[in-house]
Each structure stands twice: as structure tokens, then as C-alpha cells.
C-alpha atoms as a PDB file:
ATOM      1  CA  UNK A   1       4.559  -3.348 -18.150  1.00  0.00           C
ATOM      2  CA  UNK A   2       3.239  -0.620 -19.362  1.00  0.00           C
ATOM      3  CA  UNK A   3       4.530   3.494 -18.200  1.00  0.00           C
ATOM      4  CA  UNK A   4       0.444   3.842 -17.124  1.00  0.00           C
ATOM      5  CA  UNK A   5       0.742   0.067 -15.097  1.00  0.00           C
ATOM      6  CA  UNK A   6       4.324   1.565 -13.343  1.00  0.00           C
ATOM      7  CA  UNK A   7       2.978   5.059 -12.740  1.00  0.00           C
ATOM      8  CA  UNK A   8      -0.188   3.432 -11.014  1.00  0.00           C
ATOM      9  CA  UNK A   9       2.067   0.764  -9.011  1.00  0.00           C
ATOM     10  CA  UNK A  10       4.247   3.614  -8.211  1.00  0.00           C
ATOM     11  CA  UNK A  11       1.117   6.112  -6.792  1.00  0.00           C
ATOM     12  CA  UNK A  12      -0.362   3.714  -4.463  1.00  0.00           C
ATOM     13  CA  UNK A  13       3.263   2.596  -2.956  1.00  0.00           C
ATOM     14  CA  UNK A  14       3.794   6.386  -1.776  1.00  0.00           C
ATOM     15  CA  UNK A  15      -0.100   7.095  -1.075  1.00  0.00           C
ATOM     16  CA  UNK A  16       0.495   3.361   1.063  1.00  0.00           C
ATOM     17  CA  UNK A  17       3.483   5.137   2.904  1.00  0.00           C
ATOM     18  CA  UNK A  18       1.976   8.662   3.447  1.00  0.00           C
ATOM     19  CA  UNK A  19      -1.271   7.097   5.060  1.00  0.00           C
ATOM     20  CA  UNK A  20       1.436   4.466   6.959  1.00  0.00           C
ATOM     21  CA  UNK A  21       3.211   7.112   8.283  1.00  0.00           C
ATOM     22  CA  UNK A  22       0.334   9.221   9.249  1.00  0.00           C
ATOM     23  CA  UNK A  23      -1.140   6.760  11.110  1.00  0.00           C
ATOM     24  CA  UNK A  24       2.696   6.248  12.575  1.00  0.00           C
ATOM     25  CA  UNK A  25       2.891   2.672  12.161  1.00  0.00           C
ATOM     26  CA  UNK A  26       5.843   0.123  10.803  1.00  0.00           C
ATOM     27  CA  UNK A  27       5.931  -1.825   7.904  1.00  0.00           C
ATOM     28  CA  UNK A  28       6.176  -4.396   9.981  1.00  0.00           C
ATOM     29  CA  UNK A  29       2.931  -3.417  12.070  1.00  0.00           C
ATOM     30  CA  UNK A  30       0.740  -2.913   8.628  1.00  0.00           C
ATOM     31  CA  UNK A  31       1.918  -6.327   7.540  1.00  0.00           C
ATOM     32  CA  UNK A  32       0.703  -8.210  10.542  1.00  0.00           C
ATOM     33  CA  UNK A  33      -2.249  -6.233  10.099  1.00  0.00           C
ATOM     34  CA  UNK A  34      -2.858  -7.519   6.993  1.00  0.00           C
ATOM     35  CA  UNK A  35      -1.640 -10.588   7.476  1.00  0.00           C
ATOM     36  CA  UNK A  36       1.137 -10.853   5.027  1.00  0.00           C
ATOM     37  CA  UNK A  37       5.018 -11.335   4.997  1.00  0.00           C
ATOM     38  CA  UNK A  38       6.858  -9.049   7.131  1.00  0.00           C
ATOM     39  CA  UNK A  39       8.008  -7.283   4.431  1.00  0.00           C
ATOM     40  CA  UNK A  40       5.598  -7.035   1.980  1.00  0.00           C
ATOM     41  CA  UNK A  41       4.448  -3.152   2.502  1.00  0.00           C
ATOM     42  CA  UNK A  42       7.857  -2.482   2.109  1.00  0.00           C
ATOM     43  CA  UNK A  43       8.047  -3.859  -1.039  1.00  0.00           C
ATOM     44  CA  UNK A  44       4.988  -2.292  -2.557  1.00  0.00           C
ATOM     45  CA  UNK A  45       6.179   1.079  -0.975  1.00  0.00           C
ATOM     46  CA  UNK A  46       9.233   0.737  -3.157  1.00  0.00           C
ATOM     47  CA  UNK A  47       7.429  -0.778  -6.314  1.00  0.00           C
ATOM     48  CA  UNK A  48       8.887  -4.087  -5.619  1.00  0.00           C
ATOM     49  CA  UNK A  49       5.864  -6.397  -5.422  1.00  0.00           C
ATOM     50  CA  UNK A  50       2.624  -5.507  -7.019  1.00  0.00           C
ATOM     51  CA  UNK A  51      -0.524  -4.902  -4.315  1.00  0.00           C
ATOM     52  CA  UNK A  52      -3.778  -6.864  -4.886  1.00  0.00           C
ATOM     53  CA  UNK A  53      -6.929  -5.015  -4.837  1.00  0.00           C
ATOM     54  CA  UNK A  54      -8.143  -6.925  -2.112  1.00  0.00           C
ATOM     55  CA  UNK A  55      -5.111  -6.102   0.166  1.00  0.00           C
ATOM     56  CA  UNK A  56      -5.518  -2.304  -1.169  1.00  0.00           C
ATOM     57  CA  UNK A  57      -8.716  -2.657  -0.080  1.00  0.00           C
ATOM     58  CA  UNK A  58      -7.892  -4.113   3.169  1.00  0.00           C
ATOM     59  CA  UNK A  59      -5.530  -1.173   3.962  1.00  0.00           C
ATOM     60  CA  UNK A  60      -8.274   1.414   3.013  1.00  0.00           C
ATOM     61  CA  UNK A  61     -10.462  -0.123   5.348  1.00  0.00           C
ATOM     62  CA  UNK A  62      -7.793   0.032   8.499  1.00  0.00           C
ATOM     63  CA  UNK A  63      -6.842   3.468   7.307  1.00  0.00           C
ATOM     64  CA  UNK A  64     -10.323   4.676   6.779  1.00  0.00           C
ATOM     65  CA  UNK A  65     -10.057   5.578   3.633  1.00  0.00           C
ATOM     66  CA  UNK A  66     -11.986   5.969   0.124  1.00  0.00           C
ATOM     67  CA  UNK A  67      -9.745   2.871  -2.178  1.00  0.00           C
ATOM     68  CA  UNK A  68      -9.891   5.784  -4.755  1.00  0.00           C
ATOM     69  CA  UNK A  69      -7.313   7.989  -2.447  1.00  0.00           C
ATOM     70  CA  UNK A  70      -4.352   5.311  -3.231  1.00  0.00           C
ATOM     71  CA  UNK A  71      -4.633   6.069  -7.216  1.00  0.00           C
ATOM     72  CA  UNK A  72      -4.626  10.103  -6.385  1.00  0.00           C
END
């Protein structure tokens, strides 16, 4: 992978957890949400697992959110 891939990766795992935590929710909450493994957001939040834009899009949409504010 390249340093621009794990930089990206990286960005939207923290902007994930700083709109998470904002909106004071669990991983665990945002998961079922998005219907996906229980630990899943706490994966891409620590660069574990890789996010699909579709879920990235699904979170912008619950967070109300321009997709574009996750790269930032």
C-alpha cells in the first residue's frame, strides 16, 4: 500500500471517530447502524480494516455530512 493509500485510510478512521464521538455514540451503536460486525468501526478507526465507499457513504448520510469531510 502505498504512504498516500495509508494516509487516506488513516484520515477517514479519525474524521469516522471525531463525527462518532460528536454525535456521542458507540462503536457498537454505529455498527448496528450500518449494519455491519460489531466491531467493524473500530477497526477502521484504528486502520485495521479498510472502509468501502458505500459504507463511508452510509455514515455521511447518518452523520449529515458532505463524504468529502472524511478525506479532510
Amino acid at each position: 500500500m502505498s504512504s498516500i493509500q495509508e494516509e487516506t485510510y488513516r484520515t477517514i478512521g479519525k474524521n469516522v471517530k471525531k463525527y462518532r464521538l460528536a454525535a456521542n455514540i458507540s462503536q457498537e451503536k454505529l455498527s448496528e447502524i450500518l449494519n455491519v460486525n460489531s466491531k467493524f468501526i473500530g477497526h477502521v478507526e484504528r486502520f485495521e480494516r479498510f472502509i468501502s465507499l458505500k459504507k463511508l457513504i452510509e455514515i455521511a448520510e447518518y452523520f449529515d455530512v458532505p463524504v468529502k469531510n472524511f478525506f479532510e
